[in-house]
Protein backbone atom coordinates (compact mmCIF):
# COMPACT_ATOMS: atom_id res chain seq x y z
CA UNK A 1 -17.17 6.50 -30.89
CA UNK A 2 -18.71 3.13 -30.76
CA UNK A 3 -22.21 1.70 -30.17
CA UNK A 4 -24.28 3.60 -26.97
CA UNK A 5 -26.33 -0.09 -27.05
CA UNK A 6 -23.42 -2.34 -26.36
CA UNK A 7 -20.20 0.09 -26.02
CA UNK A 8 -18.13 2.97 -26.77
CA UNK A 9 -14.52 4.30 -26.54
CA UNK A 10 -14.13 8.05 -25.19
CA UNK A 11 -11.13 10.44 -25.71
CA UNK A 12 -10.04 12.77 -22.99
CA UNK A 13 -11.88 11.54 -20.41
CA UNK A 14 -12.37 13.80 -17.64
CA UNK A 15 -14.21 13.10 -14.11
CA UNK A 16 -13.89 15.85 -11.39
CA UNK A 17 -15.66 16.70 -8.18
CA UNK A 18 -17.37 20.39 -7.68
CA UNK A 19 -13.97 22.15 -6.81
CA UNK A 20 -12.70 20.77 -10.26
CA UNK A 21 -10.01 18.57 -8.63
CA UNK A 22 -9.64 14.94 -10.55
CA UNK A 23 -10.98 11.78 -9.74
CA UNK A 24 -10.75 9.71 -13.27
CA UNK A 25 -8.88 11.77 -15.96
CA UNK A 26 -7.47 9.33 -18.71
CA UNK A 27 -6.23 9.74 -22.61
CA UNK A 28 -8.91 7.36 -23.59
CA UNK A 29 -11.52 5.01 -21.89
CA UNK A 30 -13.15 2.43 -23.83
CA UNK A 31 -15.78 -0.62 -22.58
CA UNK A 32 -18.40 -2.61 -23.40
CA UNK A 33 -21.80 -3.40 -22.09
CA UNK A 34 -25.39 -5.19 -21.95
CA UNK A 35 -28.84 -3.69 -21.84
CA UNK A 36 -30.22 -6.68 -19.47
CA UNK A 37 -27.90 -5.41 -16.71
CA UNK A 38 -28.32 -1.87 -17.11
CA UNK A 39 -32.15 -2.15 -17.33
CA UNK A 40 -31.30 -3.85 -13.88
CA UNK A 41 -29.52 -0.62 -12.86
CA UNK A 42 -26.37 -3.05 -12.65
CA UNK A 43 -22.83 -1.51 -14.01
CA UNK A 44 -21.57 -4.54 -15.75
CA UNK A 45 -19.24 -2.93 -17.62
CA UNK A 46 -16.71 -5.44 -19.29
CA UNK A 47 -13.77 -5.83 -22.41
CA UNK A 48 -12.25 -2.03 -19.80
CA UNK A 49 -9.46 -0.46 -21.44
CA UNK A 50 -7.82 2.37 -19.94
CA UNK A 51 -4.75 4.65 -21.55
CA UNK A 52 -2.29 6.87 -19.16
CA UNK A 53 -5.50 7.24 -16.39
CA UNK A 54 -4.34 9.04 -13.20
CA UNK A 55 -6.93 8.27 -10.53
CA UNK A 56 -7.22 10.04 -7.43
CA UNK A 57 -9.16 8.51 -4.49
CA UNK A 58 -9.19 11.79 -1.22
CA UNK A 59 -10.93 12.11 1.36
CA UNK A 60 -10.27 15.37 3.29
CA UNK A 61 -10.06 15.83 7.26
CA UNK A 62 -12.81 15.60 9.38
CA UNK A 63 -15.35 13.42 10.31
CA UNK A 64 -18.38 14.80 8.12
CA UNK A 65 -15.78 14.42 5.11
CA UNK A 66 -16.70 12.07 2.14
CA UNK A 67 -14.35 10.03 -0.53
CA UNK A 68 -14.22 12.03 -3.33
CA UNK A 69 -16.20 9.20 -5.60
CA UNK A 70 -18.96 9.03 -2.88
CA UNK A 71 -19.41 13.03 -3.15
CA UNK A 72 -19.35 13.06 -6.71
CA UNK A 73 -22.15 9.88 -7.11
CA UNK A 74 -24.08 11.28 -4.22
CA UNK A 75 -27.61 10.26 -4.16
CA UNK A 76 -30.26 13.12 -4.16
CA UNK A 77 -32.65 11.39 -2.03
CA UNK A 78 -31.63 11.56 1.06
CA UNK A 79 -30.62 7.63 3.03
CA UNK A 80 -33.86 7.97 5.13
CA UNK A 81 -36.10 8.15 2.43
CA UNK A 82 -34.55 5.64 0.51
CA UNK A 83 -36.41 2.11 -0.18
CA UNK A 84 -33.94 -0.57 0.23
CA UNK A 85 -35.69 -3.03 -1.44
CA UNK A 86 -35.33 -1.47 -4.72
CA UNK A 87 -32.31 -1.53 -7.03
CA UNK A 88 -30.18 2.11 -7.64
CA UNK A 89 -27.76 2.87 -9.88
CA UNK A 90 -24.35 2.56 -8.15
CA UNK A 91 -25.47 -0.61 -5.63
CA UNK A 92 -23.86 -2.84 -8.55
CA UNK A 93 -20.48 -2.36 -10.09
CA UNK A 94 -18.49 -4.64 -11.34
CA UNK A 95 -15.86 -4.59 -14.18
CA UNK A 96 -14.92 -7.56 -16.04
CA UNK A 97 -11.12 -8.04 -18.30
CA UNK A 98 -9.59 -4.34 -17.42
CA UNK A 99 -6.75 -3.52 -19.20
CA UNK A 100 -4.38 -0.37 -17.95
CA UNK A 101 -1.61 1.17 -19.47
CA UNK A 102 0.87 3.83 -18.11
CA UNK A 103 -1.43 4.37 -14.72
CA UNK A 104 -0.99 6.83 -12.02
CA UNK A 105 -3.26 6.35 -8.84
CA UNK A 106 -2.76 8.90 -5.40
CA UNK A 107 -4.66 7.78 -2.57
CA UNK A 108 -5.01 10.70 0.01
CA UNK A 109 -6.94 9.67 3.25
CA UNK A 110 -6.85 11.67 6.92
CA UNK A 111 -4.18 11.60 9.18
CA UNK A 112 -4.05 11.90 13.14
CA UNK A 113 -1.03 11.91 15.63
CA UNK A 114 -1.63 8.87 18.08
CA UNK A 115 -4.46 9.15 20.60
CA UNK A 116 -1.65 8.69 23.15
CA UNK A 117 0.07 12.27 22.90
CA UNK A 118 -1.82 15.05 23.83
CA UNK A 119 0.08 18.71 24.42
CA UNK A 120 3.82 19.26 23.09
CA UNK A 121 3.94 15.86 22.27
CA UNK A 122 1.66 15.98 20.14
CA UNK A 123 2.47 19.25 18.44
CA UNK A 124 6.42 16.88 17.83
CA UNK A 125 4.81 14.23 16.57
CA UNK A 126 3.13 16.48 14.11
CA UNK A 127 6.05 18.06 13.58
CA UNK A 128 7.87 14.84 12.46
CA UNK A 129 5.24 13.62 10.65
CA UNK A 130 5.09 16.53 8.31
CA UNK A 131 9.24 17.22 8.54
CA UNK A 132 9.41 13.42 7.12
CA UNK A 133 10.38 11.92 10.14
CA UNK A 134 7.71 9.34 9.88
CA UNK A 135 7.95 6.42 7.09
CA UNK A 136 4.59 7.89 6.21
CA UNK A 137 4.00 10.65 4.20
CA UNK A 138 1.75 13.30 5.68
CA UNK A 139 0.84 16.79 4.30
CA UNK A 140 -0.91 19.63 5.77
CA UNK A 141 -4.76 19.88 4.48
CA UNK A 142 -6.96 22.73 5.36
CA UNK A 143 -7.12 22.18 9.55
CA UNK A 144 -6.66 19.25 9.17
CA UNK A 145 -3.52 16.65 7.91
CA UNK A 146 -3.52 13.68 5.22
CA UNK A 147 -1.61 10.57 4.80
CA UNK A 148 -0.46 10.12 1.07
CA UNK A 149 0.10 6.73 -1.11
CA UNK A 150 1.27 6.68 -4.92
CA UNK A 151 1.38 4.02 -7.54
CA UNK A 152 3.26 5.07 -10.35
CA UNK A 153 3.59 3.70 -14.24
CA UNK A 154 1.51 0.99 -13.36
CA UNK A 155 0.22 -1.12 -16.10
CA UNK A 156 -1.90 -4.39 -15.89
CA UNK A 157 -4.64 -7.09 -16.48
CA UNK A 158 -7.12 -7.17 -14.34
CA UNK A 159 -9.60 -9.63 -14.50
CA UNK A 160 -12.19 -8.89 -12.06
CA UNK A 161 -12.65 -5.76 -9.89
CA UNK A 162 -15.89 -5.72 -7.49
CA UNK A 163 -16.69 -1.71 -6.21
CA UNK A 164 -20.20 -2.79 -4.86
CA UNK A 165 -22.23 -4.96 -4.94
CA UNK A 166 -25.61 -6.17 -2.84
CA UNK A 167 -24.62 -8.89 -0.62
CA UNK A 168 -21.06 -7.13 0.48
CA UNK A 169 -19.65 -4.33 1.30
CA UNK A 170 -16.12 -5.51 0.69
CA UNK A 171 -14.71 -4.77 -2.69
CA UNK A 172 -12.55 -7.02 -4.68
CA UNK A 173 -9.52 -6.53 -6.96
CA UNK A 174 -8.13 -9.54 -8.96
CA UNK A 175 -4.96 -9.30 -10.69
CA UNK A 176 -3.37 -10.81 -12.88
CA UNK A 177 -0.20 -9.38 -14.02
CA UNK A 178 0.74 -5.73 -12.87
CA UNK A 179 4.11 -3.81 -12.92
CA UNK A 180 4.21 -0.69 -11.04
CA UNK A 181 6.33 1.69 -9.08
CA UNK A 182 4.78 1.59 -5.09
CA UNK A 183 5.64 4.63 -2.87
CA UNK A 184 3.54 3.94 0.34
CA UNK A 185 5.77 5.19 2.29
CA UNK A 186 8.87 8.19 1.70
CA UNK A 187 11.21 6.91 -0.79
CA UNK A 188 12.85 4.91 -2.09
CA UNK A 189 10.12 2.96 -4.12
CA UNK A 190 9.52 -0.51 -4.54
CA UNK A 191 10.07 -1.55 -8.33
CA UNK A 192 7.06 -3.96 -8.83
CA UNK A 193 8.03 -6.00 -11.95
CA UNK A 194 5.23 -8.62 -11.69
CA UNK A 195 2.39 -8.90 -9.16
CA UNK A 196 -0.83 -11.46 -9.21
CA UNK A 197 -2.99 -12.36 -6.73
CA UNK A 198 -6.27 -11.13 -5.32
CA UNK A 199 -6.96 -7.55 -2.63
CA UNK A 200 -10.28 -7.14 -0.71
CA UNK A 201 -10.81 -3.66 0.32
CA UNK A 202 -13.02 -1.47 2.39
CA UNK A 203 -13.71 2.67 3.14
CA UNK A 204 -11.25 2.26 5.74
CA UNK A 205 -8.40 -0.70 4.75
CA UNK A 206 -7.08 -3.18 2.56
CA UNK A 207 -5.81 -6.85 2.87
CA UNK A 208 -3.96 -9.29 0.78
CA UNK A 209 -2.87 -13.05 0.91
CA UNK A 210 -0.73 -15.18 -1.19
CA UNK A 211 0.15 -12.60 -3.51
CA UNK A 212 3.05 -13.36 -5.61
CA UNK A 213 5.29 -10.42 -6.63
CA UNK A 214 8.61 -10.33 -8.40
CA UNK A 215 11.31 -7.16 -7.69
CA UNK A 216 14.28 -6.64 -9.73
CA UNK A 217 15.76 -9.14 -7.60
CA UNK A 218 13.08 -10.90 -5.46
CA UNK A 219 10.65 -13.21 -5.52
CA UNK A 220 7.91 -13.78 -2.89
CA UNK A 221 4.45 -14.60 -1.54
CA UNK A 222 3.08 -12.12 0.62
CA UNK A 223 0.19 -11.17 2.65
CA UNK A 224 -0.80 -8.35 4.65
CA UNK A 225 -3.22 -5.51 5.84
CA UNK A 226 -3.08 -1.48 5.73
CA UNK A 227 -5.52 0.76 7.75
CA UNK A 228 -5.86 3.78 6.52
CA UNK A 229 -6.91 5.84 9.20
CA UNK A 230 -4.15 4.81 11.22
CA UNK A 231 -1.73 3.54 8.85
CA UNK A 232 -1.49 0.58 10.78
CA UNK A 233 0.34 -2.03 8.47
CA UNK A 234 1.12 -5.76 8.85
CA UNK A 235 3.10 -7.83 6.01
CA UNK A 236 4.23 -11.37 5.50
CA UNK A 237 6.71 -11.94 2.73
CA UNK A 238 8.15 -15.22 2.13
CA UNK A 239 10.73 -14.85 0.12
CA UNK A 240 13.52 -16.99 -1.94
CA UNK A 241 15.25 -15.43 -3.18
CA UNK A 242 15.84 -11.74 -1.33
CA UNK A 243 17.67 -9.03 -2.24
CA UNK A 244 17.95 -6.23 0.07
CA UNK A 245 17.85 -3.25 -2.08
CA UNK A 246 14.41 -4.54 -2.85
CA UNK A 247 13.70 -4.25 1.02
CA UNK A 248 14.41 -0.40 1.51
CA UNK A 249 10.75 1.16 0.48
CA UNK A 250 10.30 -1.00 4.32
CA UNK A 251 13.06 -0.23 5.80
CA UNK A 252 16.10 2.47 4.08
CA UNK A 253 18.81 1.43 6.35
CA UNK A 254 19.00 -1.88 5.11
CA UNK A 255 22.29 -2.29 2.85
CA UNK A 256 22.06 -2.01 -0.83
CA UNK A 257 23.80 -4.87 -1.37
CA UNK A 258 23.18 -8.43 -0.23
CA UNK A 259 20.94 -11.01 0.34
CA UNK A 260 19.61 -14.43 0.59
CA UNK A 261 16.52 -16.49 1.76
CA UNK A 262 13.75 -15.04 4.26
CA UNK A 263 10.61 -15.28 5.72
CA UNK A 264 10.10 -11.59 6.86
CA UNK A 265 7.57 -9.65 8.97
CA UNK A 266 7.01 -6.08 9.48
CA UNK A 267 4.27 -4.86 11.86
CA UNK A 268 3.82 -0.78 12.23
CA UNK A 269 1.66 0.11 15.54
CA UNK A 270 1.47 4.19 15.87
CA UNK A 271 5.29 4.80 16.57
CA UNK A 272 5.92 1.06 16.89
CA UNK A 273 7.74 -0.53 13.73
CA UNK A 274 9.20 -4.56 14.38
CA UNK A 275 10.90 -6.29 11.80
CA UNK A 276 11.24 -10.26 12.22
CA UNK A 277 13.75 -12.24 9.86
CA UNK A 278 12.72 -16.41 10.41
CA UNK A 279 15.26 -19.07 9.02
CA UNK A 280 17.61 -16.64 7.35
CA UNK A 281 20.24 -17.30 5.43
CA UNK A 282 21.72 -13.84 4.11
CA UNK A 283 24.99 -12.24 3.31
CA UNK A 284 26.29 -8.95 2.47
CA UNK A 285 29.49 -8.74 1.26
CA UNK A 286 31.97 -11.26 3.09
CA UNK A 287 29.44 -11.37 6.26
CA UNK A 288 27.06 -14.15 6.77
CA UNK A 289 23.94 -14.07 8.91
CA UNK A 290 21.57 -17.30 9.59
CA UNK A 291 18.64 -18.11 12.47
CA UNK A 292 16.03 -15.50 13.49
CA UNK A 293 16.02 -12.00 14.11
CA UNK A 294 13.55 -9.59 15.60
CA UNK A 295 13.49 -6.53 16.64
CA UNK A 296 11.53 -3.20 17.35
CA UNK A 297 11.77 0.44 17.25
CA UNK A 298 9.81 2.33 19.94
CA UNK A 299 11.11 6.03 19.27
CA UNK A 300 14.33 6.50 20.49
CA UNK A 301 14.81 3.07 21.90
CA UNK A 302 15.75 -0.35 20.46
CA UNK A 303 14.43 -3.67 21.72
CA UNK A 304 15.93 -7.02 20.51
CA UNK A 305 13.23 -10.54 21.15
CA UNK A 306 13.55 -13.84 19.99
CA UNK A 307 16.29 -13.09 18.46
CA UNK A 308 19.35 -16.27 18.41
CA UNK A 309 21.59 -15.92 15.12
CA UNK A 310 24.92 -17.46 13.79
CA UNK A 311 27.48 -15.19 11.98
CA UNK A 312 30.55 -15.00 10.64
CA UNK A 313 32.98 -11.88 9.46
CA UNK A 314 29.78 -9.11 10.04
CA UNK A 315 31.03 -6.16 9.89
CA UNK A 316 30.15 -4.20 12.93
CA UNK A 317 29.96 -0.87 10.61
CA UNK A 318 26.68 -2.86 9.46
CA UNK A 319 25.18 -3.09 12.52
CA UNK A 320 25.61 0.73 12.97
CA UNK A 321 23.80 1.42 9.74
CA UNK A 322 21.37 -0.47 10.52
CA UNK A 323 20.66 1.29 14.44
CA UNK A 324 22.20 4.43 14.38
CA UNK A 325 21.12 3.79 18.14
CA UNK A 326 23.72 1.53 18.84
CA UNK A 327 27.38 2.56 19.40
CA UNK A 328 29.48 -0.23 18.95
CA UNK A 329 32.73 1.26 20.77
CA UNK A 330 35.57 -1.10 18.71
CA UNK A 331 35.66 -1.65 14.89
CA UNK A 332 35.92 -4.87 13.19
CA UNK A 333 34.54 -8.03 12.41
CA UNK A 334 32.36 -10.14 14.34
CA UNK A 335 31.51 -14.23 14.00
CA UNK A 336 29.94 -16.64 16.52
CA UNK A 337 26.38 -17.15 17.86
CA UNK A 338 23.92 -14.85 19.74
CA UNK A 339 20.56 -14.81 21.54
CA UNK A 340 19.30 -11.29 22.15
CA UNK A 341 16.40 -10.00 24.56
CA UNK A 342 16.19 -6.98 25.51
């Protein structure tokens, strides 16, 4: 329905790539438009409103593989033969006041083991990978494996979202509200009440800074970067106040109880994962932790830097939930100051 000059709403919208697998499949889709930009071959498509889309972004294993948008807007002439210096269809897109309701986005992308095992140790880190051993999830795809991401019930206003454009190849997503339910990792989820702020984005990774977000029981400003290929991840949260159930979609040992004030870090490098706590202040239960913590897990092994806390009544059960590693031979409760390296 609607006006083909200036706009129109669609039911049962329904974009798929050759093997009939979904990209874009949504209730109802509705925009608006003018003839100046199209006539430009620019998508300026503006006024977006989206109902109950799920939006799937894959791109299969190996290296001739395309995204699943890029396969299914493919350009018939070939990229040889094609003169730059005139505008296409699909050079400019840009969507202006997006509103989504009840959203569901997967993002599949390839998966490797590290360059750094070759053999049987490779073959086990597969093995892990795909048993759920690893915080990310990886399936098997054809010859080949994937890493998977999900945003569930996610809902939003979106201001301004950049795809491509001319004079970048980074894309741009500006928020301005958004709830959602995050699983980039196995579960448990992170319960995204409120989230603003602006992503830039490439084929290959996406970054973030100052974004606000509200949990059920946190508030912070974060920012941070995720490859991938590699699933390389870096995030900054500064956060006051924390709760640590809201922390276990980045780490599921941590207690679900508790809490405090934090700036925290998390870094993931391969099978590398360090987690830094600065000017602390938390508690969980009758146990109080302040100063800085750091730490990182290298497989099997622990290793404690730059770490100098003050606590009082911790019980040392915690610290064994926290590194199954560690073995503390004696029971109790532990107060006092510490510097760890090692």
């Amino acid at each position: 329905s609607g006006n083909l000059l200036q706009g129109f709403t669609i039911a049962d919208v329904s974009i798929r790539d050759s093997s009939g697998a979904p990209f874009i499949v949504a209730d109802s889709a509705s925009l608006t438009y003018g003839l100046r930009a199209l006539l430009l071959k620019r998508l300026e498509l503006a006024n977006v409103r989206l109902v109950r889309p799920l939006v799937v972004l894959d791109k299969p294993p190996g290296d001739s593989a395309l995204w699943n948008y890029k396969a299914i807007f493919k350009s018939d002439t070939p990229k040889a033969l094609r003169d730059t210096t005139k505008a296409r269809f699909g050079d400019w897109i840009v969507f202006r006041d997006v509103t989504v309701i009840d959203g569901h986005m997967i993002i599949r992308s390839p998966w490797k083991p590290s360059s750094e095992y070759a053999g049987p140790a490779r073959d086990s880190a597969v093995a892990g990978a795909l048993g759920g051993k690893e915080r990310a999830v990886v399936v098997r795809r054809d010859d080949g494996f994937q890493k998977v991401i999900e945003f569930r019930d996610f809902s939003g206003e979106i201001p301004y979202l950049r795809l491509a454009h001319p004079d970048t190849k980074v894309r741009r997503l500006e928020i301005d509200s958004l709830s959602m339910v995050a699983l980039p990792f196995h579960p448990p989820a992170a319960e995204v009440r409120d989230l603003a702020g602006a992503l830039e984005f490439t084929g290959d990774s996406i970054w973030f800074k100052n974004i606000q977000v509200t949990l059920p029981g946190s508030r912070a400003g974060g920012d941070g970067r995720y490859n991938f290929d590699n699933a390389d991840f870096d995030l900054v949260l500064r956060a006051a106040p924390v709760a640590f159930p809201d922390l276990r979609w980045i780490m599921p040992r941590i207690p679900g109880r508790g809490g405090g004030t934090v700036d925290f870090r998390l870094r993931f490098r391969g099978d590398t994962s360090t987690y830094i706590a600065q000017r602390a202040n938390v508690q969980v239960d009758s146990g109080r932790v302040t100063g800085d913590f750091a730490v990182s897990l290298v497989g099997d092994s622990l290793w404690f830097h730059d770490t100098a806390v003050g606590f009082a009544s911790v019980d040392t059960r915690l610290i064994e939930q926290l590194f199954p590693a560690a073995n503390v031979p004696r029971h109790g409760t532990l107060s006092g100051n510490a510097k760890l390296d090692g």
